[in-house]
PDB file of N, CA and C in Angstrom:
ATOM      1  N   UNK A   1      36.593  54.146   3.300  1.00  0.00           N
ATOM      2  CA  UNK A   1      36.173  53.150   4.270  1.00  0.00           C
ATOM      3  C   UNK A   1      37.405  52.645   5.006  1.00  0.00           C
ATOM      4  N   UNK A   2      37.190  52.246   6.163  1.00  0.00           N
ATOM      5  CA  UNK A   2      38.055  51.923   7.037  1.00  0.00           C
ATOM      6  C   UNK A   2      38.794  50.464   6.199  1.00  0.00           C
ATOM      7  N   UNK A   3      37.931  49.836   5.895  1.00  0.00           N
ATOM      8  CA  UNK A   3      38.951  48.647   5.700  1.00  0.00           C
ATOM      9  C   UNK A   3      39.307  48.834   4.528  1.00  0.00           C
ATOM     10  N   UNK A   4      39.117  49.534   3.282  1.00  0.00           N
ATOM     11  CA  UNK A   4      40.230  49.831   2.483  1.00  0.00           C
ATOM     12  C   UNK A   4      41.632  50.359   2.940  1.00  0.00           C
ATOM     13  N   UNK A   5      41.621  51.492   4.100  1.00  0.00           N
ATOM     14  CA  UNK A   5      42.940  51.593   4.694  1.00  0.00           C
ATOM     15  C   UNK A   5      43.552  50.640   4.980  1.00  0.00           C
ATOM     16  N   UNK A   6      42.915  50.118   6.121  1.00  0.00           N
ATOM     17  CA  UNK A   6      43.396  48.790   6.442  1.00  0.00           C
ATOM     18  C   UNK A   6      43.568  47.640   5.113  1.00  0.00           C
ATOM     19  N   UNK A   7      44.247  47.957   3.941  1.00  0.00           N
ATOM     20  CA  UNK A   7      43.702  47.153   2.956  1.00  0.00           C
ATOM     21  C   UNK A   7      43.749  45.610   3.091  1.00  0.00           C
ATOM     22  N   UNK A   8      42.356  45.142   3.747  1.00  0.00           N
ATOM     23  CA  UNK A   8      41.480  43.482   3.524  1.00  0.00           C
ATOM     24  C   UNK A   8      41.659  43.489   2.368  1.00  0.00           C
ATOM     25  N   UNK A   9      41.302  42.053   2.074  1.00  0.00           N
ATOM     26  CA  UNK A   9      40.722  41.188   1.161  1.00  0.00           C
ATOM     27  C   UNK A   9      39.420  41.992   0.638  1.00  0.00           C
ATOM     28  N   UNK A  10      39.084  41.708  -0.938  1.00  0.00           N
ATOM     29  CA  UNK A  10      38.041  42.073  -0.919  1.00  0.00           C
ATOM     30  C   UNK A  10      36.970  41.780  -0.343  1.00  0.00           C
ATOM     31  N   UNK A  11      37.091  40.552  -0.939  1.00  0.00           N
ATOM     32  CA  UNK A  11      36.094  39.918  -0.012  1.00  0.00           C
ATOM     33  C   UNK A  11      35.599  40.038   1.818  1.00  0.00           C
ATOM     34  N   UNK A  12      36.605  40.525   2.022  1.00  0.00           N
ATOM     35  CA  UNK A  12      36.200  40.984   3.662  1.00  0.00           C
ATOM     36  C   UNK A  12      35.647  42.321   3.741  1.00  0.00           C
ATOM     37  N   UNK A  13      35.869  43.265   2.356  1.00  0.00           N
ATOM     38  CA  UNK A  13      34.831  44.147   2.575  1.00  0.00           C
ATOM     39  C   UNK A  13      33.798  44.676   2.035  1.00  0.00           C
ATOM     40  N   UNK A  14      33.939  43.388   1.029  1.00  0.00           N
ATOM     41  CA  UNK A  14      32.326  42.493   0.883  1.00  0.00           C
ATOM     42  C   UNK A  14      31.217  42.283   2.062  1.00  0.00           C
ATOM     43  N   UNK A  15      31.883  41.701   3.017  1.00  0.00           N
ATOM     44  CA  UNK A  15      31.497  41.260   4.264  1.00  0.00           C
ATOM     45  C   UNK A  15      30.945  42.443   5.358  1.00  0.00           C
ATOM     46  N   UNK A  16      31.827  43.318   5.037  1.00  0.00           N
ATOM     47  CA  UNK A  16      31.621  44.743   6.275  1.00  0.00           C
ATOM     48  C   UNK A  16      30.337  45.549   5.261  1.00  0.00           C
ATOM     49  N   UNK A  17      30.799  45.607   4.563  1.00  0.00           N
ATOM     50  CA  UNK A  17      29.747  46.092   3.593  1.00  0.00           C
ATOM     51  C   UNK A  17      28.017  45.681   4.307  1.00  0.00           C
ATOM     52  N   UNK A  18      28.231  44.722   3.661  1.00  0.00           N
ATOM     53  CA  UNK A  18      26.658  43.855   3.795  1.00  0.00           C
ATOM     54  C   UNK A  18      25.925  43.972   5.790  1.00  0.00           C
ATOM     55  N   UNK A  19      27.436  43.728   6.365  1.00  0.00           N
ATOM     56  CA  UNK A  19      27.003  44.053   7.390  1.00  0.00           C
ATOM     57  C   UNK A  19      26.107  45.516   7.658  1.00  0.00           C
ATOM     58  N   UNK A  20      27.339  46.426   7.342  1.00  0.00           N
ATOM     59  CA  UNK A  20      26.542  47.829   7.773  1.00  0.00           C
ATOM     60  C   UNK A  20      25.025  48.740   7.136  1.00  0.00           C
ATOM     61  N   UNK A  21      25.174  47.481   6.074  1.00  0.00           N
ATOM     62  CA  UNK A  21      23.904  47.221   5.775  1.00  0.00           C
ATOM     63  C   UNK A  21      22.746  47.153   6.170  1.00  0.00           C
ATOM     64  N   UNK A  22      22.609  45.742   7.152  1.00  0.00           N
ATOM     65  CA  UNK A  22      21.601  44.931   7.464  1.00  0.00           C
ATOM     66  C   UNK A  22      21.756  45.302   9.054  1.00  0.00           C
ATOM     67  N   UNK A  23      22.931  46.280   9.427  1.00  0.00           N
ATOM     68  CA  UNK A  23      22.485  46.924  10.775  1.00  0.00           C
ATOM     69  C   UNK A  23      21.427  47.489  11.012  1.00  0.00           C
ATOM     70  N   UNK A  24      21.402  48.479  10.538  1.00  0.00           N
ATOM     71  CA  UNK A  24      19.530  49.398  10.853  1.00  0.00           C
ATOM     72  C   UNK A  24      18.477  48.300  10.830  1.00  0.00           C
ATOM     73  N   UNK A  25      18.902  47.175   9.732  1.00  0.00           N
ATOM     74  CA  UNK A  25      17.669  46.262  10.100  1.00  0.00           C
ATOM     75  C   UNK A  25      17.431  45.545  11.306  1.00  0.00           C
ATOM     76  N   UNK A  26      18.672  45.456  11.590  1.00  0.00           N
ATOM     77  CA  UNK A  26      18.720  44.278  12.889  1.00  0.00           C
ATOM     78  C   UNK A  26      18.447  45.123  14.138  1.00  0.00           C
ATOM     79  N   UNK A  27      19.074  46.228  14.116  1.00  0.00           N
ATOM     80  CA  UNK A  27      18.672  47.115  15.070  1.00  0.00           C
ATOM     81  C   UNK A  27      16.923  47.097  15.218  1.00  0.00           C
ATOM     82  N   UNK A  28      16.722  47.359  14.450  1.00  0.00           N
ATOM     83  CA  UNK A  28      15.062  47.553  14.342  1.00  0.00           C
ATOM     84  C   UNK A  28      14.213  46.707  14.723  1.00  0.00           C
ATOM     85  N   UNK A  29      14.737  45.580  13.815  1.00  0.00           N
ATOM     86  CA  UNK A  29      14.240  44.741  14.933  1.00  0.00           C
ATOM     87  C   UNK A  29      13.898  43.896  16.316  1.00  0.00           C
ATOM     88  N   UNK A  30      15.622  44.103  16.910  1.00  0.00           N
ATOM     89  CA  UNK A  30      15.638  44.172  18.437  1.00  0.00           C
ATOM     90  C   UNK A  30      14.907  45.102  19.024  1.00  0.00           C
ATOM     91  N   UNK A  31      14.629  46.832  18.184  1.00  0.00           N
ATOM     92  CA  UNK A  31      13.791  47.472  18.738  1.00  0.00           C
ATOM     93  C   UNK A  31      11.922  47.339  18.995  1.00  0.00           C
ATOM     94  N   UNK A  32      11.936  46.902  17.840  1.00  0.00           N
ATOM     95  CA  UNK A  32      10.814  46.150  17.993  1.00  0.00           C
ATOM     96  C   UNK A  32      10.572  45.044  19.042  1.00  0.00           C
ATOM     97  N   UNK A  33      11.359  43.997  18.897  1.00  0.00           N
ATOM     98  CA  UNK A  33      11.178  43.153  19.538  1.00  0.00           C
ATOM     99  C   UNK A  33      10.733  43.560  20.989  1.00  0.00           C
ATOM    100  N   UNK A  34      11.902  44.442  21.924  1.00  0.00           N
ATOM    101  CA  UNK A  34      11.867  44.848  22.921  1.00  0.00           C
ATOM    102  C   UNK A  34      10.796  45.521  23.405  1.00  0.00           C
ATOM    103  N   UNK A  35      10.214  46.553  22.475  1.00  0.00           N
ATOM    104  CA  UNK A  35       8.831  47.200  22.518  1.00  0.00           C
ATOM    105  C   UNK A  35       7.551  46.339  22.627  1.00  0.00           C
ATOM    106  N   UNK A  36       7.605  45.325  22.061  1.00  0.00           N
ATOM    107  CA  UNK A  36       6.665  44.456  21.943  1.00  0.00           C
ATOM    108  C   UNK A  36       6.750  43.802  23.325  1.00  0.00           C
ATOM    109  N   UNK A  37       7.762  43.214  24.047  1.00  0.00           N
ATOM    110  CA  UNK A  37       7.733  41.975  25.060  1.00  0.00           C
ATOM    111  C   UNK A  37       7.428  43.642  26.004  1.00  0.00           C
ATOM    112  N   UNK A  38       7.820  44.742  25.913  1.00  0.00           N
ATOM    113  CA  UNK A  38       7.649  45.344  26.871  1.00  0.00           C
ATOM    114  C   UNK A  38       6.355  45.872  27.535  1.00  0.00           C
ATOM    115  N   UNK A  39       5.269  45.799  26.822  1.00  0.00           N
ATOM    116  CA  UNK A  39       4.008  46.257  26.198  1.00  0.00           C
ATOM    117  C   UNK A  39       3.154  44.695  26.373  1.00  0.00           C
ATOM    118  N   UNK A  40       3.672  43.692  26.170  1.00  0.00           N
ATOM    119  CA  UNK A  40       2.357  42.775  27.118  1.00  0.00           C
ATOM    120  C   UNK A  40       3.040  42.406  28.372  1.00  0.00           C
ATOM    121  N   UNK A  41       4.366  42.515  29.042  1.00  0.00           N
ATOM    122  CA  UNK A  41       4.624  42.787  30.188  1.00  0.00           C
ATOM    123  C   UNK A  41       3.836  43.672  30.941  1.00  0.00           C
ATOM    124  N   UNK A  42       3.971  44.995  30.371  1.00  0.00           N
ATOM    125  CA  UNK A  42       3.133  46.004  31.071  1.00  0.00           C
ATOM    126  C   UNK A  42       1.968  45.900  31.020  1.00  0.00           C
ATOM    127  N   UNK A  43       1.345  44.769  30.079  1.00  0.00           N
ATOM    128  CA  UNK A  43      -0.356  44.648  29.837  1.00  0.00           C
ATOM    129  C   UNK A  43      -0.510  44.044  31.175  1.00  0.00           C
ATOM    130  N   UNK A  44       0.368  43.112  31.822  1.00  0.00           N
ATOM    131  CA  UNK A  44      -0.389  42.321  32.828  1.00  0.00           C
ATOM    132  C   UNK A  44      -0.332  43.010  34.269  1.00  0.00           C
ATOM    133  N   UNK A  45      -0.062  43.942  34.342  1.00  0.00           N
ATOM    134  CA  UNK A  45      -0.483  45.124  35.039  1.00  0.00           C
ATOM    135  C   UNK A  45       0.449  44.445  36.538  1.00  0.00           C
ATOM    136  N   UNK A  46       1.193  44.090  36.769  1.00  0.00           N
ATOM    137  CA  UNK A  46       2.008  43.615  37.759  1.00  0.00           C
ATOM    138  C   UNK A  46       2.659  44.995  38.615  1.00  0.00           C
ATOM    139  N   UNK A  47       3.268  44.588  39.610  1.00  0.00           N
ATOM    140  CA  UNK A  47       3.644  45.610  40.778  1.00  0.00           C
ATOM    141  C   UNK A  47       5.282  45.379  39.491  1.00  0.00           C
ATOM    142  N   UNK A  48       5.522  47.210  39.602  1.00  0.00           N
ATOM    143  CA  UNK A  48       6.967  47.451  39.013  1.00  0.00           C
ATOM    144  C   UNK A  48       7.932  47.042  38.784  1.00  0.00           C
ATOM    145  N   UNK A  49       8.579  46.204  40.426  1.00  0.00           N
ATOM    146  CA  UNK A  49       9.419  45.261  40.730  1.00  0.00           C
ATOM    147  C   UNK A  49       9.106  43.851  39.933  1.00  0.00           C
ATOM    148  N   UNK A  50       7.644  43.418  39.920  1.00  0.00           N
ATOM    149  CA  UNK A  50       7.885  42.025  39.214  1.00  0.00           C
ATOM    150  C   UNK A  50       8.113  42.421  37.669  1.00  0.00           C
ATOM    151  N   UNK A  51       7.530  43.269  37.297  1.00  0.00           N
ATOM    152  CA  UNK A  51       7.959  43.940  35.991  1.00  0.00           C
ATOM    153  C   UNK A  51       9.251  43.838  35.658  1.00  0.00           C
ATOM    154  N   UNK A  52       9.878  44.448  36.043  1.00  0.00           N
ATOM    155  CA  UNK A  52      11.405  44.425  36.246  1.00  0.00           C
ATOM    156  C   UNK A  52      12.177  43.533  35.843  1.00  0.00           C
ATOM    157  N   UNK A  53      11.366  41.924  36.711  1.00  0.00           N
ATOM    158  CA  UNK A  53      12.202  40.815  37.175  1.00  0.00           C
ATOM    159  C   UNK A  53      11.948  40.188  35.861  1.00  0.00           C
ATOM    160  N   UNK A  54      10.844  40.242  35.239  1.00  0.00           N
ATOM    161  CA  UNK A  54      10.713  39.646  34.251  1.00  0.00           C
ATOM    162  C   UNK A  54      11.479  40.131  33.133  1.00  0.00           C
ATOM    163  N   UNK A  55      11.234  41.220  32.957  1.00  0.00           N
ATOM    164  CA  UNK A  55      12.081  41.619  31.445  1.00  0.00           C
ATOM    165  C   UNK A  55      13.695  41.773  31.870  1.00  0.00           C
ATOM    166  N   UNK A  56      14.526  41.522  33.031  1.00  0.00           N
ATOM    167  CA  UNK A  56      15.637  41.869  33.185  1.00  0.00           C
ATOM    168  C   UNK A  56      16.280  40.421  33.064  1.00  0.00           C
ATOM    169  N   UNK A  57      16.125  39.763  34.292  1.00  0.00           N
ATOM    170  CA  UNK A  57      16.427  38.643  34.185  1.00  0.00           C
ATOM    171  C   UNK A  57      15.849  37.432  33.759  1.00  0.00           C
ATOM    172  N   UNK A  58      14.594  37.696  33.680  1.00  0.00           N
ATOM    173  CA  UNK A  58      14.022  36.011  33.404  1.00  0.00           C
ATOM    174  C   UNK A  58      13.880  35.917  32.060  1.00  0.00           C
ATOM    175  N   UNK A  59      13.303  37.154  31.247  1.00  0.00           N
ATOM    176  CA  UNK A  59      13.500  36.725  29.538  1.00  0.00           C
ATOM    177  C   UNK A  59      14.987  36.593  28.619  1.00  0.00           C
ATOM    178  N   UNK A  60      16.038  37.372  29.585  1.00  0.00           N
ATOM    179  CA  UNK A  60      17.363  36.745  29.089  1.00  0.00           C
ATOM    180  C   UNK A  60      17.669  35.163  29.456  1.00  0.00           C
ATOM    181  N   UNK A  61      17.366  35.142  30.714  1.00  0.00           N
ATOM    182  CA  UNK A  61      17.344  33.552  31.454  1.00  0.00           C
ATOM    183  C   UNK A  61      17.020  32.652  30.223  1.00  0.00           C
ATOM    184  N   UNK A  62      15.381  32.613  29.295  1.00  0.00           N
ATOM    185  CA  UNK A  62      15.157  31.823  28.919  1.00  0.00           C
ATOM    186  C   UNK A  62      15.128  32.262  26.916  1.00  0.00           C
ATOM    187  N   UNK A  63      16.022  33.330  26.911  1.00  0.00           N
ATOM    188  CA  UNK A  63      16.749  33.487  25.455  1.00  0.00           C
ATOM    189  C   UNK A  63      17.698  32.488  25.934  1.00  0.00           C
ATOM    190  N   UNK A  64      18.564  32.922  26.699  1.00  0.00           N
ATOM    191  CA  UNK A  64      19.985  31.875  26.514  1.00  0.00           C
ATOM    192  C   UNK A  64      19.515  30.665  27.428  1.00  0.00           C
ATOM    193  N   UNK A  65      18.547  29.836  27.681  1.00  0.00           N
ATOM    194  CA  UNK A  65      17.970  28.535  27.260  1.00  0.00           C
ATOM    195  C   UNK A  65      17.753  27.858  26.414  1.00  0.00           C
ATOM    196  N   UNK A  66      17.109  28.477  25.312  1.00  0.00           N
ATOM    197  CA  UNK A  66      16.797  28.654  24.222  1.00  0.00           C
ATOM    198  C   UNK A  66      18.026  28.308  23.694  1.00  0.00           C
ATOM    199  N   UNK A  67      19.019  29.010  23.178  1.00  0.00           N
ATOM    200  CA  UNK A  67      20.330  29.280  22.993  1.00  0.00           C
ATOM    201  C   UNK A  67      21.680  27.855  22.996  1.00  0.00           C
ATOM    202  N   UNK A  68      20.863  27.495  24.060  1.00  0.00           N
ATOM    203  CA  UNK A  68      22.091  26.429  24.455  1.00  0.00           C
ATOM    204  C   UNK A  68      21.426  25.495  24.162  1.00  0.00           C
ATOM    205  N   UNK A  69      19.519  24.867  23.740  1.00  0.00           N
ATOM    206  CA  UNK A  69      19.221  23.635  23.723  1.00  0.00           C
ATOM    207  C   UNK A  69      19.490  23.883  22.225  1.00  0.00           C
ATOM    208  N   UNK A  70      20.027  24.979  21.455  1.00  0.00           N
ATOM    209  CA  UNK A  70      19.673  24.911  19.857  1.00  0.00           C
ATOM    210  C   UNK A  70      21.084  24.445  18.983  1.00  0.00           C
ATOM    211  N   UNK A  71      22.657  25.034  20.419  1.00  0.00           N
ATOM    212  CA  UNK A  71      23.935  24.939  20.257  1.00  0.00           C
ATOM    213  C   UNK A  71      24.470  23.567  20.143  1.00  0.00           C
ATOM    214  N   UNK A  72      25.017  23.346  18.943  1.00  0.00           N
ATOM    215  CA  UNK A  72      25.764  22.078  18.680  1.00  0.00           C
ATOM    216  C   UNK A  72      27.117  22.321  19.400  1.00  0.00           C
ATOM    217  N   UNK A  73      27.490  22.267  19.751  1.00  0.00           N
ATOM    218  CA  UNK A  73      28.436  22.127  20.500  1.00  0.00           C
ATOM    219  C   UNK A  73      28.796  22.300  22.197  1.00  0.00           C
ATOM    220  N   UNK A  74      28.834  21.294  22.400  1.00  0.00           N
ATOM    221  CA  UNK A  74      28.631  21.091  24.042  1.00  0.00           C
ATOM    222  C   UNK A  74      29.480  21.834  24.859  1.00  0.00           C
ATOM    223  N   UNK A  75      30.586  22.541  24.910  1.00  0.00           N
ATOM    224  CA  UNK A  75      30.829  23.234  25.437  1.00  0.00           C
ATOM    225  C   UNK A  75      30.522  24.685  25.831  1.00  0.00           C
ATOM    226  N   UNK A  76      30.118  25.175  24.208  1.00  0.00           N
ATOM    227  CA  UNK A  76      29.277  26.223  24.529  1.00  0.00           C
ATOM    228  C   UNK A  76      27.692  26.128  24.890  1.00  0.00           C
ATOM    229  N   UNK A  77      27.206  24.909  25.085  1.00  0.00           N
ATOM    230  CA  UNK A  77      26.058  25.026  25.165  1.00  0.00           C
ATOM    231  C   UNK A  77      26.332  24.607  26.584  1.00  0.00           C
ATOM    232  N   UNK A  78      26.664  23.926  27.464  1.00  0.00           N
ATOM    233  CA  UNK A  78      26.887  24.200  28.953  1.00  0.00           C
ATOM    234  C   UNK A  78      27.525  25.359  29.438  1.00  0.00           C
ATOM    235  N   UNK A  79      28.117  26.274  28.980  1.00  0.00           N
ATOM    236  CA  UNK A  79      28.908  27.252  29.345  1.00  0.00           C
ATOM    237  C   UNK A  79      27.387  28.364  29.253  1.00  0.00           C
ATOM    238  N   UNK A  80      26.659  28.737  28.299  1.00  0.00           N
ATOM    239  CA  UNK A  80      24.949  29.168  28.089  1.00  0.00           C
ATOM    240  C   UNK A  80      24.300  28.817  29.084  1.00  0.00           C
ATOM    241  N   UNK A  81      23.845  27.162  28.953  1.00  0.00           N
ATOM    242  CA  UNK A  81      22.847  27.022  30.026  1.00  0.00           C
ATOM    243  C   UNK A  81      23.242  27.253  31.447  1.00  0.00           C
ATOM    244  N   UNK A  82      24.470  27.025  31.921  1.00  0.00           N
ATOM    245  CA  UNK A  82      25.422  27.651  33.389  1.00  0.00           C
ATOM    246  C   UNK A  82      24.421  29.173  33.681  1.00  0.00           C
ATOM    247  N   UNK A  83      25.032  30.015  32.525  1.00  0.00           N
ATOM    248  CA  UNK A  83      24.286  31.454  32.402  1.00  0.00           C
ATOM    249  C   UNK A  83      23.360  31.633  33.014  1.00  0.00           C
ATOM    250  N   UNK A  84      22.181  30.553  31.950  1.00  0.00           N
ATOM    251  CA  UNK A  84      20.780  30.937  32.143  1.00  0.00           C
ATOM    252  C   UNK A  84      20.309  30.415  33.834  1.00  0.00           C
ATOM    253  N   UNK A  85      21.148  29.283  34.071  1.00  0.00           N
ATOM    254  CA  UNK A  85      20.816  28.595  35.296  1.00  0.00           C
ATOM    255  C   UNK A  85      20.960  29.551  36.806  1.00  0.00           C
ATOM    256  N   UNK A  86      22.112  30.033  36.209  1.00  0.00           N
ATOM    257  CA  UNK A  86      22.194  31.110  37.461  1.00  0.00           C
ATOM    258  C   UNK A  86      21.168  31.972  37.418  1.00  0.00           C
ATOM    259  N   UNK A  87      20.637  33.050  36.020  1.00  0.00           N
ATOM    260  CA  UNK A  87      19.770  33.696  36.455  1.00  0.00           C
ATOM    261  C   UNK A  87      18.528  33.123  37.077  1.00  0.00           C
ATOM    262  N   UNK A  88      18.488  31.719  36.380  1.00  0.00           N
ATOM    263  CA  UNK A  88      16.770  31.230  37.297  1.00  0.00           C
ATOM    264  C   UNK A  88      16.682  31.089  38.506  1.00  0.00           C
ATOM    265  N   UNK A  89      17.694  30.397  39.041  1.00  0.00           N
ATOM    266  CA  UNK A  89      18.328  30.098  40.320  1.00  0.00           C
ATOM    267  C   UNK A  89      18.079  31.369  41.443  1.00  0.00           C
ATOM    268  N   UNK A  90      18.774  32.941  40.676  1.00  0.00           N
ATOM    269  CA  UNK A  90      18.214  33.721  41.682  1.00  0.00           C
ATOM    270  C   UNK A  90      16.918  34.132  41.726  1.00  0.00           C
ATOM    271  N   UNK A  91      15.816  34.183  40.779  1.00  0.00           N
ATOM    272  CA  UNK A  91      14.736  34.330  40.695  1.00  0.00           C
ATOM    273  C   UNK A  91      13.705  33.505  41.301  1.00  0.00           C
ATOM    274  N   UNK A  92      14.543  32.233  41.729  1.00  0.00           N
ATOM    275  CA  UNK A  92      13.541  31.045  42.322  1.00  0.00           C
ATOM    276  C   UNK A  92      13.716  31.291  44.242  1.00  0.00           C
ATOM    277  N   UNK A  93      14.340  32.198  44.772  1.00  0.00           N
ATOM    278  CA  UNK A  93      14.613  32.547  46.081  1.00  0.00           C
ATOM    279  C   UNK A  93      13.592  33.514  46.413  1.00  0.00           C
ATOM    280  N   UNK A  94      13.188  32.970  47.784  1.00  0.00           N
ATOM    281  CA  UNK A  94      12.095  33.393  48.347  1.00  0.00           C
ATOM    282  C   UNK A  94      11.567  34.682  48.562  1.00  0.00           C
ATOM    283  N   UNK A  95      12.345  35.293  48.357  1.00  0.00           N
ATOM    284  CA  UNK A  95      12.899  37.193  48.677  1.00  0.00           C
ATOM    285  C   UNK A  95      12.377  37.828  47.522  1.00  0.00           C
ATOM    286  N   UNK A  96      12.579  36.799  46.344  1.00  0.00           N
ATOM    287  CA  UNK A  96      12.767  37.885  44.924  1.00  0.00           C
ATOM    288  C   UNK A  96      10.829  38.021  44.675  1.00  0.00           C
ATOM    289  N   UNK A  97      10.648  39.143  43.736  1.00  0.00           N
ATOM    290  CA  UNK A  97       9.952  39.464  43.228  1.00  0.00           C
ATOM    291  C   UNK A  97       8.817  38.320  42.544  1.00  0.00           C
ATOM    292  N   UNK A  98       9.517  38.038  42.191  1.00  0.00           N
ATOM    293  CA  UNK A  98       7.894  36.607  41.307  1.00  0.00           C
ATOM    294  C   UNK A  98       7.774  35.608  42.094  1.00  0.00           C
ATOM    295  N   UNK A  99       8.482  35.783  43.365  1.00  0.00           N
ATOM    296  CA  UNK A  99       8.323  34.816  44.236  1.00  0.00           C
ATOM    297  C   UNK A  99       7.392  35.326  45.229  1.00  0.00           C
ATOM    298  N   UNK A 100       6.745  36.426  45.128  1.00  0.00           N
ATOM    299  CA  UNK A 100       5.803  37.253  46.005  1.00  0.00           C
ATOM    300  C   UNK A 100       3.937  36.696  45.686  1.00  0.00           C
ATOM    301  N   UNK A 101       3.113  36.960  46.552  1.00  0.00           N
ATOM    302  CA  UNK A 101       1.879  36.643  45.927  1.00  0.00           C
ATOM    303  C   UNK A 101       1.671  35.170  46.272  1.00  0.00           C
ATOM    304  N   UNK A 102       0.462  34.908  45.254  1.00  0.00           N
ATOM    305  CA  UNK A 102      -0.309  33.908  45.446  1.00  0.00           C
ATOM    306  C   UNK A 102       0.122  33.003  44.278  1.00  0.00           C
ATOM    307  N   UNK A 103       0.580  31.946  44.292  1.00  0.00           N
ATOM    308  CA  UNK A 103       0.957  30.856  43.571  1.00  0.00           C
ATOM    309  C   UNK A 103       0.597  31.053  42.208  1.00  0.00           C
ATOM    310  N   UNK A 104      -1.216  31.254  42.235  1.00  0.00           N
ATOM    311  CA  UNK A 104      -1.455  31.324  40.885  1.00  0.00           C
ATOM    312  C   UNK A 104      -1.493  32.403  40.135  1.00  0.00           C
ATOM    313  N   UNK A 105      -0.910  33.367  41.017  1.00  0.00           N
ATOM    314  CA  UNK A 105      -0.968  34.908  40.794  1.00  0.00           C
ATOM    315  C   UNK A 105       0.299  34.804  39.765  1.00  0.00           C
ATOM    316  N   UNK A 106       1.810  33.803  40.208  1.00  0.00           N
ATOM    317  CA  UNK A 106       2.826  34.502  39.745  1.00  0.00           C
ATOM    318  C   UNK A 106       2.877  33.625  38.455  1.00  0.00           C
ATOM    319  N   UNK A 107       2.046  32.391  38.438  1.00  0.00           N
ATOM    320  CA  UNK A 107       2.517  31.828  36.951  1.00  0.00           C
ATOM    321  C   UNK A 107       1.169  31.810  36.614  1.00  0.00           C
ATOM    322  N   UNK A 108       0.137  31.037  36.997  1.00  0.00           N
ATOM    323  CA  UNK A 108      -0.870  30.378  36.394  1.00  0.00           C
ATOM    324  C   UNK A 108      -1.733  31.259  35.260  1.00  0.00           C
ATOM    325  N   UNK A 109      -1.896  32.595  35.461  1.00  0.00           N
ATOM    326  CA  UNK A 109      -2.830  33.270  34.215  1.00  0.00           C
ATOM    327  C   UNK A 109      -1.788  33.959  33.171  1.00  0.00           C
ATOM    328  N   UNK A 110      -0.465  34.359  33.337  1.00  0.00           N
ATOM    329  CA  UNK A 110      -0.001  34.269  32.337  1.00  0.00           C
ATOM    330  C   UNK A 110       0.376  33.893  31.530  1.00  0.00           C
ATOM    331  N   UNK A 111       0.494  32.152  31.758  1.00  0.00           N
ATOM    332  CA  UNK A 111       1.118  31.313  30.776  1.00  0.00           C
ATOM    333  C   UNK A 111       2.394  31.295  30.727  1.00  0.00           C
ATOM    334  N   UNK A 112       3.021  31.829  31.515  1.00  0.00           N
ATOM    335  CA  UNK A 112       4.528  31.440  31.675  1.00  0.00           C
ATOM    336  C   UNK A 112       4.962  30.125  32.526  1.00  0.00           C
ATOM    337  N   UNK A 113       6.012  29.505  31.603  1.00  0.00           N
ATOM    338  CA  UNK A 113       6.386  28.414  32.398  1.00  0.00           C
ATOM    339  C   UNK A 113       6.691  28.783  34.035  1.00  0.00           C
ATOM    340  N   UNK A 114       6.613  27.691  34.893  1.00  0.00           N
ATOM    341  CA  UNK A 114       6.549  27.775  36.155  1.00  0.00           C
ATOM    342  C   UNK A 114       8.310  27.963  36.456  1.00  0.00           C
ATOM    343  N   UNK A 115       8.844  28.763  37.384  1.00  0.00           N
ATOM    344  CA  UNK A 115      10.138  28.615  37.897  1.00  0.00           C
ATOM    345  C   UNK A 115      10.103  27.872  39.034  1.00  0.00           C
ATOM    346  N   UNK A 116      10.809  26.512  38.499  1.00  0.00           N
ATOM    347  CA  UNK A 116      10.751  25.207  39.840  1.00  0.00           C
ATOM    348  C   UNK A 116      11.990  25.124  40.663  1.00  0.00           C
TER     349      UNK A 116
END
């Protein structure tokens, strides 16, 4: 193993250990995850482009929302919400994709919060 060359602490490869472990799990489950949000995205049968807009920018937008109202520490949690603010920010311009349609077309039957 690499960090025996590098000879760590045990304990640090204690640590790498457990990690490369619980990779395939974590992997798996981002894979999942992703499959799943991708699959009732595509349930709501939207034009490609709003497809797009949603799983590219707006569900990272409101992970790292998420992210920063959960972060104790105020610097990184304004430095996050900055992030997320910009992506909403471009999504709320008249041009973009979920900004197309009929009002109640782009929020009201999916249940997604409104972009104000």
């Amino acid at each position: 193993m690499l960090a025996e060359v590098a000879d760590l602490l045990q304990r640090a490869c204690e640590r790498l250990a457990k990690a490369e472990r619980l990779s395939v799990q974590w992997l798996a489950t981002i894979a999942f995850f992703f499959a799943t949000v991708t699959a009732r995205v595509e349930a709501l049968e939207r034009p490609p482009e709003q497809e797009a807009a949603v799983l590219e920018p707006l569900i990272p937008a409101l992970y790292l929302e998420r992210v920063a109202a959960r972060s104790t520490r105020a610097e990184i949690r304004q430095r996050v919400q900055a992030s997320s603010s910009v992506l909403l920010d471009a999504l709320r311009q008249p041009d973009r994709p979920l900004q197309s349609g009929a009002r109640d077309e782009r929020v009201g039957r999916t249940g997604c919060r409104r972009l104000r």
